[in-house]
N, C-alpha and C. Protein backbone atom coordinates (compact mmCIF):
# COMPACT_ATOMS: atom_id res chain seq x y z
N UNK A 1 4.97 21.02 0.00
CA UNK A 1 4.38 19.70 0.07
C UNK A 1 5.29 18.74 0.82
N UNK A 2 6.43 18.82 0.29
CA UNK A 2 7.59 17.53 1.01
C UNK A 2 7.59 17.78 2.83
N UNK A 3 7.61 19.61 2.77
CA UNK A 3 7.87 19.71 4.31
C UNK A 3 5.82 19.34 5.33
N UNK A 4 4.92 19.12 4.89
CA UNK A 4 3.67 18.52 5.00
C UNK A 4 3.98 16.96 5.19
N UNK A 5 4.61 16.42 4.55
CA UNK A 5 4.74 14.78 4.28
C UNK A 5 5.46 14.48 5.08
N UNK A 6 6.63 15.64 5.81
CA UNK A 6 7.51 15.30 6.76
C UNK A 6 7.47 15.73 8.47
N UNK A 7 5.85 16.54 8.13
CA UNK A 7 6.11 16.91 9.66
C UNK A 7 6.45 18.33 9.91
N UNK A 8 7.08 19.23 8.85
CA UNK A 8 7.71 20.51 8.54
C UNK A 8 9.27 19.94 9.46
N UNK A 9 9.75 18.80 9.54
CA UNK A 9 11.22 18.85 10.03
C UNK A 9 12.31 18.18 8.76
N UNK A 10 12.48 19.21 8.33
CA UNK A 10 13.29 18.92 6.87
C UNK A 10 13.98 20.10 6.41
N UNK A 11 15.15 20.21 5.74
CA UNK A 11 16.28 20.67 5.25
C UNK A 11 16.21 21.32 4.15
N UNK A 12 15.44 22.40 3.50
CA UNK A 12 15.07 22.80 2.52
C UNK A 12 16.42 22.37 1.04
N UNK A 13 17.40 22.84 1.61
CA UNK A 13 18.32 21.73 0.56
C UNK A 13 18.22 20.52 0.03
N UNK A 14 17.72 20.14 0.91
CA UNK A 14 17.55 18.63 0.91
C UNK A 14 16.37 18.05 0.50
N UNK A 15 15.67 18.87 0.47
CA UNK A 15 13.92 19.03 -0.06
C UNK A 15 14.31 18.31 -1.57
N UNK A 16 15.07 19.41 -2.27
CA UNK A 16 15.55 19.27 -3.50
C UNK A 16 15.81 17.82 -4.08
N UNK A 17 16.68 17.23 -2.94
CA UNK A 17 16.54 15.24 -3.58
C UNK A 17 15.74 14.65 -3.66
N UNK A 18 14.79 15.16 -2.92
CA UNK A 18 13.42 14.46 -2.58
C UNK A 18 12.20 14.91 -4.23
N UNK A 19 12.35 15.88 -4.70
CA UNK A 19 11.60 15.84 -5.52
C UNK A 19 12.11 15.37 -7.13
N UNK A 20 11.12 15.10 -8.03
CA UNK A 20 11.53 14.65 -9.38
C UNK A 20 11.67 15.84 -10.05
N UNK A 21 12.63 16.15 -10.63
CA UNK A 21 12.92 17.02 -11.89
C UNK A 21 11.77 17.18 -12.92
N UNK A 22 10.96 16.39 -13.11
CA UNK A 22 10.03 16.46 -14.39
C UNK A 22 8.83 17.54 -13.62
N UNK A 23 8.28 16.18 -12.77
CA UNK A 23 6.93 16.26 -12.49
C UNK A 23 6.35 17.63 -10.95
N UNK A 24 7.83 17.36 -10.04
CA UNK A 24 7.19 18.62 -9.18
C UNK A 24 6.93 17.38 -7.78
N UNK A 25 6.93 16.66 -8.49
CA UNK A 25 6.30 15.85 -7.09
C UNK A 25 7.30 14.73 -6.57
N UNK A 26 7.21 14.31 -5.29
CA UNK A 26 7.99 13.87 -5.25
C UNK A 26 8.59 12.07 -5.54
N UNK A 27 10.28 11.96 -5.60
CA UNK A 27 10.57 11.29 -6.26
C UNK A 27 10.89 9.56 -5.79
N UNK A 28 11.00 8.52 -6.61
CA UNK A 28 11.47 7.33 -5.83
C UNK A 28 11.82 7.54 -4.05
N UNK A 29 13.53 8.08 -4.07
CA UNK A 29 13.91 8.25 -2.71
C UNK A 29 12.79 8.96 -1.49
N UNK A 30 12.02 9.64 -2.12
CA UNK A 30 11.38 10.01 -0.93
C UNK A 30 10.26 8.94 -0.78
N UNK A 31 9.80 8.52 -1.63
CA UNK A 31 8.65 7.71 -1.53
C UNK A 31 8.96 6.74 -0.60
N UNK A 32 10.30 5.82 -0.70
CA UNK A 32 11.42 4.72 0.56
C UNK A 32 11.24 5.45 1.59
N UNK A 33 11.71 6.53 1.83
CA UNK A 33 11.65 7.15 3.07
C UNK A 33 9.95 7.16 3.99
N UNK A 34 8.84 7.69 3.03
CA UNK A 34 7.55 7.89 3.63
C UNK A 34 6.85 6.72 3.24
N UNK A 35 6.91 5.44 2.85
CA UNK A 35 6.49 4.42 2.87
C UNK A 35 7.08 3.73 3.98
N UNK A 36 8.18 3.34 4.52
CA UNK A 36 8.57 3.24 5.58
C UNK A 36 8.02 3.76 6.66
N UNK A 37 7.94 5.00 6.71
CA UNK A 37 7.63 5.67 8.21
C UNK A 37 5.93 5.55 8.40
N UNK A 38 5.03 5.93 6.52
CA UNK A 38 3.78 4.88 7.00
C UNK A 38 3.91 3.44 7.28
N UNK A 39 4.04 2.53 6.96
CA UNK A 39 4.58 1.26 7.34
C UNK A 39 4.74 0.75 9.46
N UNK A 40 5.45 1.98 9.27
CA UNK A 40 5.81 1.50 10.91
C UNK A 40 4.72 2.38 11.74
N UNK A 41 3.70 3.52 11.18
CA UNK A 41 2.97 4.30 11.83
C UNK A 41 1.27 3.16 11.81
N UNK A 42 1.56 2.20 10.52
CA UNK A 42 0.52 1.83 10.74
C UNK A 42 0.63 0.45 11.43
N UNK A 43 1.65 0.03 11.19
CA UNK A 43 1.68 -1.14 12.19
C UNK A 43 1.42 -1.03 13.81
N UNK A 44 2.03 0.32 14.12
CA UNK A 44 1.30 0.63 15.88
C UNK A 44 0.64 0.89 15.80
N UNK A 45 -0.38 1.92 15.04
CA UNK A 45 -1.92 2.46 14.97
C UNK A 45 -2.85 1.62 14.63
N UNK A 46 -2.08 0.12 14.24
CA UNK A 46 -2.74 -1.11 13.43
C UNK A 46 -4.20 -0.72 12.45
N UNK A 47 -3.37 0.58 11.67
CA UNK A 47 -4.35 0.75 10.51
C UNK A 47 -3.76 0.20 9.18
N UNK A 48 -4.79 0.18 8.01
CA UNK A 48 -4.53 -0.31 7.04
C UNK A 48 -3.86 0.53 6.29
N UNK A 49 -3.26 -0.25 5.15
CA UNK A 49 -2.10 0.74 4.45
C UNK A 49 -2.22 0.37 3.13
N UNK A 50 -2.33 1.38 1.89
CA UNK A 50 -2.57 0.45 0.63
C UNK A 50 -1.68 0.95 0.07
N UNK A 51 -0.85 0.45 -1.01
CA UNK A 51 -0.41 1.05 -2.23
C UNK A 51 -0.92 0.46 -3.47
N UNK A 52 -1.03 1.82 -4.40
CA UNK A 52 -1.18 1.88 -5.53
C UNK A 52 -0.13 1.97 -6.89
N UNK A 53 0.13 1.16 -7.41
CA UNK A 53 1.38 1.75 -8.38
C UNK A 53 0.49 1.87 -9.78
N UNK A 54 0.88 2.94 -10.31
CA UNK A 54 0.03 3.59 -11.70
C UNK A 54 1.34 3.57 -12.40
N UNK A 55 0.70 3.32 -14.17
CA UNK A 55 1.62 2.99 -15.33
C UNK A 55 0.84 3.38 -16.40
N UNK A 56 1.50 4.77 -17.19
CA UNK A 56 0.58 5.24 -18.11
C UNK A 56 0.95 4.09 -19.46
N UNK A 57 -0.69 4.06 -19.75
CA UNK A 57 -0.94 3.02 -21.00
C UNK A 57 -0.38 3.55 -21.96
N UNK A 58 0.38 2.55 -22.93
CA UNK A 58 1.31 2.93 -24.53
C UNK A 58 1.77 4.26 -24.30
N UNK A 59 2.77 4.17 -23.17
CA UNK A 59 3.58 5.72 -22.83
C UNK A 59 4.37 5.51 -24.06
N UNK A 60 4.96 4.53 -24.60
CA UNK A 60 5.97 4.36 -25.77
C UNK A 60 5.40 5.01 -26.87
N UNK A 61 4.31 4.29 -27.24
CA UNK A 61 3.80 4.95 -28.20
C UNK A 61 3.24 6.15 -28.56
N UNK A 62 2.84 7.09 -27.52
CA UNK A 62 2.97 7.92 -27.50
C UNK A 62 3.84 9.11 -27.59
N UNK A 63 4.75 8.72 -26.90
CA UNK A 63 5.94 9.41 -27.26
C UNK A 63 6.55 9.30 -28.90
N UNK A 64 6.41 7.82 -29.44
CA UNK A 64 6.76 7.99 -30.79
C UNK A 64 5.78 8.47 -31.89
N UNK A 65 4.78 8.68 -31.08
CA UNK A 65 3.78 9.24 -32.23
C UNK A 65 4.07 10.96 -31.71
N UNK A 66 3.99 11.60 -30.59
CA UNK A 66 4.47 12.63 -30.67
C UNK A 66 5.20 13.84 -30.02
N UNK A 67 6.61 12.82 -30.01
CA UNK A 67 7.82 13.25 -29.66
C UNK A 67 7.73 12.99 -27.68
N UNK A 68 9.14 13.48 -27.50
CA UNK A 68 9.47 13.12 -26.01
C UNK A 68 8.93 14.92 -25.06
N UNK A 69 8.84 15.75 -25.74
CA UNK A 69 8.63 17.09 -24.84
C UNK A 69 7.30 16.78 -24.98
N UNK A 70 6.47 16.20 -25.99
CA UNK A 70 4.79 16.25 -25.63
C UNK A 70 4.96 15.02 -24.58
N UNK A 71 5.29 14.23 -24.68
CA UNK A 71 5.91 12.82 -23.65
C UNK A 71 6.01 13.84 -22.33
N UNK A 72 6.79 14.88 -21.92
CA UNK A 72 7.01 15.06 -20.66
C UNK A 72 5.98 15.94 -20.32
N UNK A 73 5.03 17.09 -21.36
CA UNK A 73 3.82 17.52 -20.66
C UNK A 73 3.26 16.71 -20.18
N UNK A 74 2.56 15.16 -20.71
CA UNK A 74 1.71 14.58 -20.88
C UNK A 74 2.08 13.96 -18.93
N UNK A 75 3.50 13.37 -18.94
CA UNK A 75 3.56 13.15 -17.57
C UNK A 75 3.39 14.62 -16.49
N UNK A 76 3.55 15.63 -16.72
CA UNK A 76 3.59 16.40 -15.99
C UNK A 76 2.05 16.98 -15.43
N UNK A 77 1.29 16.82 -16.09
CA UNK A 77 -0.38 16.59 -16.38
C UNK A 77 -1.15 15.37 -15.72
N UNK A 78 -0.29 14.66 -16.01
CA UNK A 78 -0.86 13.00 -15.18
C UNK A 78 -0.43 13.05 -13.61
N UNK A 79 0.93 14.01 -13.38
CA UNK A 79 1.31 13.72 -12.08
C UNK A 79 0.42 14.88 -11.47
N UNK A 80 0.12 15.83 -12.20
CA UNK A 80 -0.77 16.86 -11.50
C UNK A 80 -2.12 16.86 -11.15
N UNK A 81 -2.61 15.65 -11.79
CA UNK A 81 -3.94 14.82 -11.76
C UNK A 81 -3.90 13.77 -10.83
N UNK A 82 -2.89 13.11 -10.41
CA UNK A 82 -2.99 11.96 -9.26
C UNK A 82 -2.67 12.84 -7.89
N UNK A 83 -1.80 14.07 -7.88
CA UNK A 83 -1.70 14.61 -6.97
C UNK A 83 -2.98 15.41 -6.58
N UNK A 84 -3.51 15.82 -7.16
CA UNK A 84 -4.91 16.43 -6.57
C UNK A 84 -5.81 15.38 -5.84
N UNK A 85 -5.74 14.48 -6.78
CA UNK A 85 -6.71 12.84 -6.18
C UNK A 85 -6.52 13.03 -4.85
N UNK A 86 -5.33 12.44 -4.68
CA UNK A 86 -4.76 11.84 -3.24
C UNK A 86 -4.21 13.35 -2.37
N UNK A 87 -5.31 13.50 -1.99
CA UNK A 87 -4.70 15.09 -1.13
C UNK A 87 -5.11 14.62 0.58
N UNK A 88 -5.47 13.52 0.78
CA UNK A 88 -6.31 13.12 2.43
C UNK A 88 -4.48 13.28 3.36
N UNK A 89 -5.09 13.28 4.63
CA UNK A 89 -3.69 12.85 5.42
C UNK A 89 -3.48 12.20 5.03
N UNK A 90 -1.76 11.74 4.75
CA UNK A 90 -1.19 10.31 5.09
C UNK A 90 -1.19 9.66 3.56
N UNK A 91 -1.81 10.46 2.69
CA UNK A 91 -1.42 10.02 1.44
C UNK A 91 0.06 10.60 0.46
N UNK A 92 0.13 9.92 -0.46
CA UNK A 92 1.45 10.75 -0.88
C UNK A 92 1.58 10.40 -2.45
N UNK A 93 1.72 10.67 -3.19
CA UNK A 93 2.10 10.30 -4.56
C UNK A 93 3.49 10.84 -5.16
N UNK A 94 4.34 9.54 -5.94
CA UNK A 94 5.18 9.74 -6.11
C UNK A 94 5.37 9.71 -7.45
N UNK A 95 6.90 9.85 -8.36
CA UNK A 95 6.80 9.33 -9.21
C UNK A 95 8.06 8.35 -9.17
N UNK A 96 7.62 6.86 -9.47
CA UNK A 96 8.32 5.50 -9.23
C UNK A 96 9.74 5.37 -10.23
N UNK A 97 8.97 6.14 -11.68
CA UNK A 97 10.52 5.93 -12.81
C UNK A 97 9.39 5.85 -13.98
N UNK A 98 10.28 6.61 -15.13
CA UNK A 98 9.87 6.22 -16.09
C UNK A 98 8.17 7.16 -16.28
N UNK A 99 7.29 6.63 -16.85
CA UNK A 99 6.13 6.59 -16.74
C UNK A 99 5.12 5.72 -15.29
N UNK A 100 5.90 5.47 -14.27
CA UNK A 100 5.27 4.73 -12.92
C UNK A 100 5.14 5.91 -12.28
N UNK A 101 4.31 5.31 -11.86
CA UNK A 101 3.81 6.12 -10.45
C UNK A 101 3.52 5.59 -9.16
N UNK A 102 3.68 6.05 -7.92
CA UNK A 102 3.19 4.99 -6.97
C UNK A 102 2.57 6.43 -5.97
N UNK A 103 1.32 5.39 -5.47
CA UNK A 103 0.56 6.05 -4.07
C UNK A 103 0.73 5.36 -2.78
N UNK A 104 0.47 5.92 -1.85
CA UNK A 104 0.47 5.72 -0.55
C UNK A 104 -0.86 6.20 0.13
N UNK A 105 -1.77 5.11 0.31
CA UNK A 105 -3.25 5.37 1.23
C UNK A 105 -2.98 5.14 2.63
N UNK A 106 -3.20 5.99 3.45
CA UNK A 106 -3.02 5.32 4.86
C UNK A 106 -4.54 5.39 5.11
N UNK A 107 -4.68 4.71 6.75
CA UNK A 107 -5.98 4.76 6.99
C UNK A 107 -7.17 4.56 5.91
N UNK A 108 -7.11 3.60 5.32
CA UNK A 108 -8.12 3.43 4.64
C UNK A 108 -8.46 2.09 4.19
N UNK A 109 -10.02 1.76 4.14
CA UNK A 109 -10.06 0.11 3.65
C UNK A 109 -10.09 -0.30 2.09
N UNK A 110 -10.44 -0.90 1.83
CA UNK A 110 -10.45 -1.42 0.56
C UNK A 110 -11.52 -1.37 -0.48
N UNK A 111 -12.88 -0.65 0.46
CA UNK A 111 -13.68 -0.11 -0.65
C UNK A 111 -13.11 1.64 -0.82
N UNK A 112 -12.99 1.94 0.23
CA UNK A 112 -12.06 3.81 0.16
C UNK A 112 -10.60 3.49 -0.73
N UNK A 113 -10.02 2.62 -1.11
CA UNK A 113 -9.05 2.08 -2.18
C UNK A 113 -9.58 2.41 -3.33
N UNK A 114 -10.53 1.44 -3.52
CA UNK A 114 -10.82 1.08 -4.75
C UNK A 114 -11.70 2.27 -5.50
N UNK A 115 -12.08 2.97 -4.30
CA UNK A 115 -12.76 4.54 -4.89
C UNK A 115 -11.39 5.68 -5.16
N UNK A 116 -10.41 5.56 -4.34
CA UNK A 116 -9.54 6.34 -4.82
C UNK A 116 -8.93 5.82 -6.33
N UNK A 117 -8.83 4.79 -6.31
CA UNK A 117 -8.55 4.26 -7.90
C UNK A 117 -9.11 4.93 -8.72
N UNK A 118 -10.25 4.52 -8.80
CA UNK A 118 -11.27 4.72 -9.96
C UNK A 118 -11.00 6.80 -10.16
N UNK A 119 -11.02 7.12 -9.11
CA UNK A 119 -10.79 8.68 -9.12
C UNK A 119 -9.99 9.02 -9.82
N UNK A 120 -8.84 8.13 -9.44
CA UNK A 120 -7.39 8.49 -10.35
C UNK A 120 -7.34 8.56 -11.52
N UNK A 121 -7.88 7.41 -11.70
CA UNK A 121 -8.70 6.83 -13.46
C UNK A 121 -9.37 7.80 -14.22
N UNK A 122 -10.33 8.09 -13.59
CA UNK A 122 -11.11 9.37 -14.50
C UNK A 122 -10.03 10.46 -14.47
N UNK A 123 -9.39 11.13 -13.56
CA UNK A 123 -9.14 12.35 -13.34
C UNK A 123 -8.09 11.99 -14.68
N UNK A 124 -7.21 11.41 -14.93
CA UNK A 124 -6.36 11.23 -16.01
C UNK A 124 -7.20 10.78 -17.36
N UNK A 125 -8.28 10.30 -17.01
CA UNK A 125 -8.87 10.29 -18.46
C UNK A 125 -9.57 11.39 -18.75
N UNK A 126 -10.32 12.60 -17.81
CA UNK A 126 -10.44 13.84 -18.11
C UNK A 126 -9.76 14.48 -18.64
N UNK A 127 -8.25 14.53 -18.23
CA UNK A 127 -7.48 15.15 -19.04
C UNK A 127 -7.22 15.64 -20.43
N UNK A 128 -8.04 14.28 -21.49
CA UNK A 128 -8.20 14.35 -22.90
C UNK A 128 -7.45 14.54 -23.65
N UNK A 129 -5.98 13.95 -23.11
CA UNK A 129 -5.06 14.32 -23.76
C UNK A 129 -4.88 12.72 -24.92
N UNK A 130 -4.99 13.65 -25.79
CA UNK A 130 -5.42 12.78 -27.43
C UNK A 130 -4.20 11.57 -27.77
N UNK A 131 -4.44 10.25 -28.13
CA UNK A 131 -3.41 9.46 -28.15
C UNK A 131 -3.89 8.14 -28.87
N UNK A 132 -3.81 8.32 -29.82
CA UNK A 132 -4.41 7.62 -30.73
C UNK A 132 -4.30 6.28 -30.91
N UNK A 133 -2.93 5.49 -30.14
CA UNK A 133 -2.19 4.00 -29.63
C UNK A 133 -3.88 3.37 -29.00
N UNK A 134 -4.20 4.25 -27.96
CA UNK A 134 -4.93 3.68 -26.74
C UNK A 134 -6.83 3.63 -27.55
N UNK A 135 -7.25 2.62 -27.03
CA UNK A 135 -8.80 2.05 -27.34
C UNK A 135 -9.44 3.55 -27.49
N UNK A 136 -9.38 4.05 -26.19
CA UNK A 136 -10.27 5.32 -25.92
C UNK A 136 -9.67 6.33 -26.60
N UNK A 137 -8.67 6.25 -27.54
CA UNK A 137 -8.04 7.31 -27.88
C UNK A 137 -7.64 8.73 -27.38
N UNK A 138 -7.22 8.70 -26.23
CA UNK A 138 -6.44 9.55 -24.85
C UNK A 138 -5.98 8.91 -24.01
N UNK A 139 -4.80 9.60 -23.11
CA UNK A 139 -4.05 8.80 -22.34
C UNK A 139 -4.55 7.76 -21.43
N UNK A 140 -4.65 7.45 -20.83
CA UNK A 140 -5.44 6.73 -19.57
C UNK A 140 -4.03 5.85 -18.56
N UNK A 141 -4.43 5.52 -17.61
CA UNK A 141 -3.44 5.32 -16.72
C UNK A 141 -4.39 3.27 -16.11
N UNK A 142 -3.28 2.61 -16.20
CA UNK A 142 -3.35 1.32 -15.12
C UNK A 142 -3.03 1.18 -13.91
N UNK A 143 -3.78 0.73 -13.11
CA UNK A 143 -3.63 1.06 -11.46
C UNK A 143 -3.34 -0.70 -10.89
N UNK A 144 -2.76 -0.99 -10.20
CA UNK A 144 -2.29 -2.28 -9.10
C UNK A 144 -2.89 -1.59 -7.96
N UNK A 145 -3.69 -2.07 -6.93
CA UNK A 145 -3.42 -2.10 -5.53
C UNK A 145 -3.24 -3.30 -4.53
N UNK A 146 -2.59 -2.67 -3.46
CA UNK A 146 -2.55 -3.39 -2.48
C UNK A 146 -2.57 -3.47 -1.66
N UNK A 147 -3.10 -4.11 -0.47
CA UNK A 147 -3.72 -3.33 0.70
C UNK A 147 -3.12 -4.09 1.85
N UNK A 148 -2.62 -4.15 3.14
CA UNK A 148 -2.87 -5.04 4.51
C UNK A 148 -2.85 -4.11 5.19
N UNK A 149 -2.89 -5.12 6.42
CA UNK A 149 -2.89 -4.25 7.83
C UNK A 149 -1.31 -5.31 8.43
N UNK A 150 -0.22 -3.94 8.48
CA UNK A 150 1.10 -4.37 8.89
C UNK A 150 1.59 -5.33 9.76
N UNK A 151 2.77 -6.25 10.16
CA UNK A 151 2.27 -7.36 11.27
C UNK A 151 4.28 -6.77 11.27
N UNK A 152 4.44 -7.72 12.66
CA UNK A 152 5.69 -7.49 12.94
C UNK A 152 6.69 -8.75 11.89
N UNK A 153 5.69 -9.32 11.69
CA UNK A 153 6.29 -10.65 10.27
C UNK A 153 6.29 -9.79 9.30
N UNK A 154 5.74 -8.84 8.63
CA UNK A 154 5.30 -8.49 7.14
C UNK A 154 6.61 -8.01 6.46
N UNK A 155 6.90 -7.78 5.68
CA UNK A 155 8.09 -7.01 4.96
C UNK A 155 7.31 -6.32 3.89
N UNK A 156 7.94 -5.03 4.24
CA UNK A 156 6.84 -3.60 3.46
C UNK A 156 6.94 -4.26 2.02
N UNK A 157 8.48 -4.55 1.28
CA UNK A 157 9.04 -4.80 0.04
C UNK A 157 7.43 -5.73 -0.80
N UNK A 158 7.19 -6.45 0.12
CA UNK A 158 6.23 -7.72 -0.46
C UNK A 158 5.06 -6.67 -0.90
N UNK A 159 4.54 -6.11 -0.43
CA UNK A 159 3.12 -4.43 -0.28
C UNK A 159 4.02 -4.42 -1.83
N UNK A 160 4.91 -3.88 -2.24
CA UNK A 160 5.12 -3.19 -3.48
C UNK A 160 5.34 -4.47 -4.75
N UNK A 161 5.49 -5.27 -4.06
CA UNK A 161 5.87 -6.64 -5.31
C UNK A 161 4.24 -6.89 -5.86
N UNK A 162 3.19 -7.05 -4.54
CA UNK A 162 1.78 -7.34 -5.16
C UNK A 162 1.52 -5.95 -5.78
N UNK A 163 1.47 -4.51 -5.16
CA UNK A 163 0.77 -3.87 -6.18
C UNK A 163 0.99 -3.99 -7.38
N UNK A 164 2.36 -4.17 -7.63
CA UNK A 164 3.47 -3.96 -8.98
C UNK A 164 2.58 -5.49 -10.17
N UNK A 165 2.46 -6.57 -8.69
CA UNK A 165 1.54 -7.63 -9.83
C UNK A 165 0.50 -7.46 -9.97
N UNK A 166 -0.38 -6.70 -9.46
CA UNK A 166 -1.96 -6.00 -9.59
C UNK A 166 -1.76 -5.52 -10.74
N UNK A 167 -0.58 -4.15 -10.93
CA UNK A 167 -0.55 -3.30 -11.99
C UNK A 167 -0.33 -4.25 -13.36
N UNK A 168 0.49 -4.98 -13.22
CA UNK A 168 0.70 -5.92 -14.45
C UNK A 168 -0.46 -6.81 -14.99
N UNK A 169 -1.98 -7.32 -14.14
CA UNK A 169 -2.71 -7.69 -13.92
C UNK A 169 -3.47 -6.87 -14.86
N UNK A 170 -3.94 -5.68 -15.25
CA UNK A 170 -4.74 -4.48 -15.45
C UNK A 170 -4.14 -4.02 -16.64
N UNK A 171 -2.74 -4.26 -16.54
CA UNK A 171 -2.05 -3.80 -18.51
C UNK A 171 -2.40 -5.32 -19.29
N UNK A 172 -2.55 -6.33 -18.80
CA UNK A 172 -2.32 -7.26 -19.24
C UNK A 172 -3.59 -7.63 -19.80
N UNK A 173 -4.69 -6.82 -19.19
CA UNK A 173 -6.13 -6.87 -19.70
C UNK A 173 -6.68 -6.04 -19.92
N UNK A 174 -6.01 -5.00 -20.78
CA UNK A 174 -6.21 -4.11 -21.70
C UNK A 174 -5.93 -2.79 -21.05
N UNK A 175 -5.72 -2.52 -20.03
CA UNK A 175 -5.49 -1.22 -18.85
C UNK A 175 -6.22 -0.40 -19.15
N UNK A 176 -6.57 0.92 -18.62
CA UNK A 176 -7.45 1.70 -18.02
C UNK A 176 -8.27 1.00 -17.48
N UNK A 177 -8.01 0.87 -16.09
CA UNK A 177 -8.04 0.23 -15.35
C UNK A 177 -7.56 -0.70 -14.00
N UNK A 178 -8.71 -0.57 -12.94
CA UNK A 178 -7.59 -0.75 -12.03
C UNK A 178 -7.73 -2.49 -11.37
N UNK A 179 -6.94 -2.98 -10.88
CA UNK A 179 -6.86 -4.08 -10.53
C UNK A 179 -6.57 -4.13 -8.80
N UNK A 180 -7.73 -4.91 -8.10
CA UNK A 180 -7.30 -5.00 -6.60
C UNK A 180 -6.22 -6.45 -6.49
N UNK A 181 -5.39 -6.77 -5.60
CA UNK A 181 -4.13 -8.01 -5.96
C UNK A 181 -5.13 -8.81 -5.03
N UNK A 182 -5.95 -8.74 -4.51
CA UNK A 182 -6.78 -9.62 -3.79
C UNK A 182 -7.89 -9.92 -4.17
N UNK A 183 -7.95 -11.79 -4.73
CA UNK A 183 -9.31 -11.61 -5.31
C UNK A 183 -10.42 -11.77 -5.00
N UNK A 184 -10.94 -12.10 -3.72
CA UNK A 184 -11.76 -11.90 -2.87
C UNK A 184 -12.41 -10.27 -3.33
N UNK A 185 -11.87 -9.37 -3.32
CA UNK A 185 -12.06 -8.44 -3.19
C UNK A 185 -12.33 -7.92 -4.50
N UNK A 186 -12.04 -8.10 -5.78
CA UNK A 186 -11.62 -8.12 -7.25
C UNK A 186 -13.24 -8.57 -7.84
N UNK A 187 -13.99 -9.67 -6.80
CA UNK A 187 -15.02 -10.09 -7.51
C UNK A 187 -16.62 -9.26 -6.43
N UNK A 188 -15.93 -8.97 -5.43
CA UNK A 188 -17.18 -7.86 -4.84
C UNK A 188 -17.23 -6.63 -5.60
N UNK A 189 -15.85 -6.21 -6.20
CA UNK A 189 -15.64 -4.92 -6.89
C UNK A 189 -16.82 -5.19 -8.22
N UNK A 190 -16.69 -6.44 -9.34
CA UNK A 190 -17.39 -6.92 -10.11
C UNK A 190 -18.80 -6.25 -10.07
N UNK A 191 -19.33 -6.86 -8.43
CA UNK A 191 -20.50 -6.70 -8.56
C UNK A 191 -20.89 -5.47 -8.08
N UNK A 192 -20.19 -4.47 -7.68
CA UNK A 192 -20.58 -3.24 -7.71
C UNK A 192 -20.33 -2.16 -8.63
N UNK A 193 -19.37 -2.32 -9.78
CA UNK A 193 -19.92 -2.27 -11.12
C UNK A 193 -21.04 -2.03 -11.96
């Protein structure tokens, strides 16, 4: 997968930093690396670029209701469920820290966003993995996105500050569920609902 994300020009040693120990997929550092290089691929191709950052709901509580090794299936299950989602070119899923997660949409607008969301959403609430903290009683995951089209002004950093306030947006109102950071866009979503 890492040598796909890179082009196949990569260091199989080196592969190794790039992925997370838990989940299989890959980790923070690589995500800097291929958010960047989408970043600057879409600013010349002047396509759109979204990120998504995902945050599994009452990961705490879960874990204290039952234990930290059901805690690391449960992520290892969730990362194997967002990675199937996002399989198009140019996408990538990482894992951010912790219970975060972050995606990378290239080429895509903001209703093809907001459908990859919702995908993500189910595919982790299919899962059925039982959790008695959460409304629906199974895990479920909160989604932020955020979308532009790159400018030679933009600073990528700002792309991850709004998804990160999208995501906080969506825990903050009960999560499972995803939140677009634009609300223009937040109230067309409404009405297609």
């Amino acid at each position: 997968m890492i040598s796909r994300l890179f082009n196949n020009k990569w260091n199989p040693l080196k592969s190794l930093s790039y992925l997370d120990d838990l989940t299989g997929i890959p980790n923070r550092r690589f995500f800097g690396e291929f958010f960047n290089r989408a970043w600057r691929e879409a600013l010349r191709r002047q396509n759109m670029l979204c990120l998504v950052m995902i945050d599994i709901d009452q990961f705490k509580a879960f874990n204290d209701t039952f234990g930290h090794q059901a805690g690391d299936t449960a992520l290892l299950r969730v990362a194997a469920a967002l990675h199937s989602t996002a399989r198009r070119p140019g996408d990538m899923v990482a894992r951010y820290g912790g219970e975060e997660f972050i995606v990378v949409l290239s080429k895509i607008d903001w209703r093809e966003s907001c459908k990859m969301a919702e995908k993500m959403r189910l595919a982790v609430e299919h899962l059925n993995i039982t959790h008695p903290k959460t409304q629906e009683g199974r895990v479920t995951i909160s989604l932020g996105l955020a979308l532009t089209l790159p400018t030679g002004q933009a600073i990528p950093e700002n792309l991850i500050q709004t998804a990160d306030s999208a995501l906080y947006q969506a825990k903050n109102a009960g999560g499972n569920r995803y939140i677009c950071a634009n609300q223009k866009y937040n109230l067309a979503l409404a009405k297609m609902n």
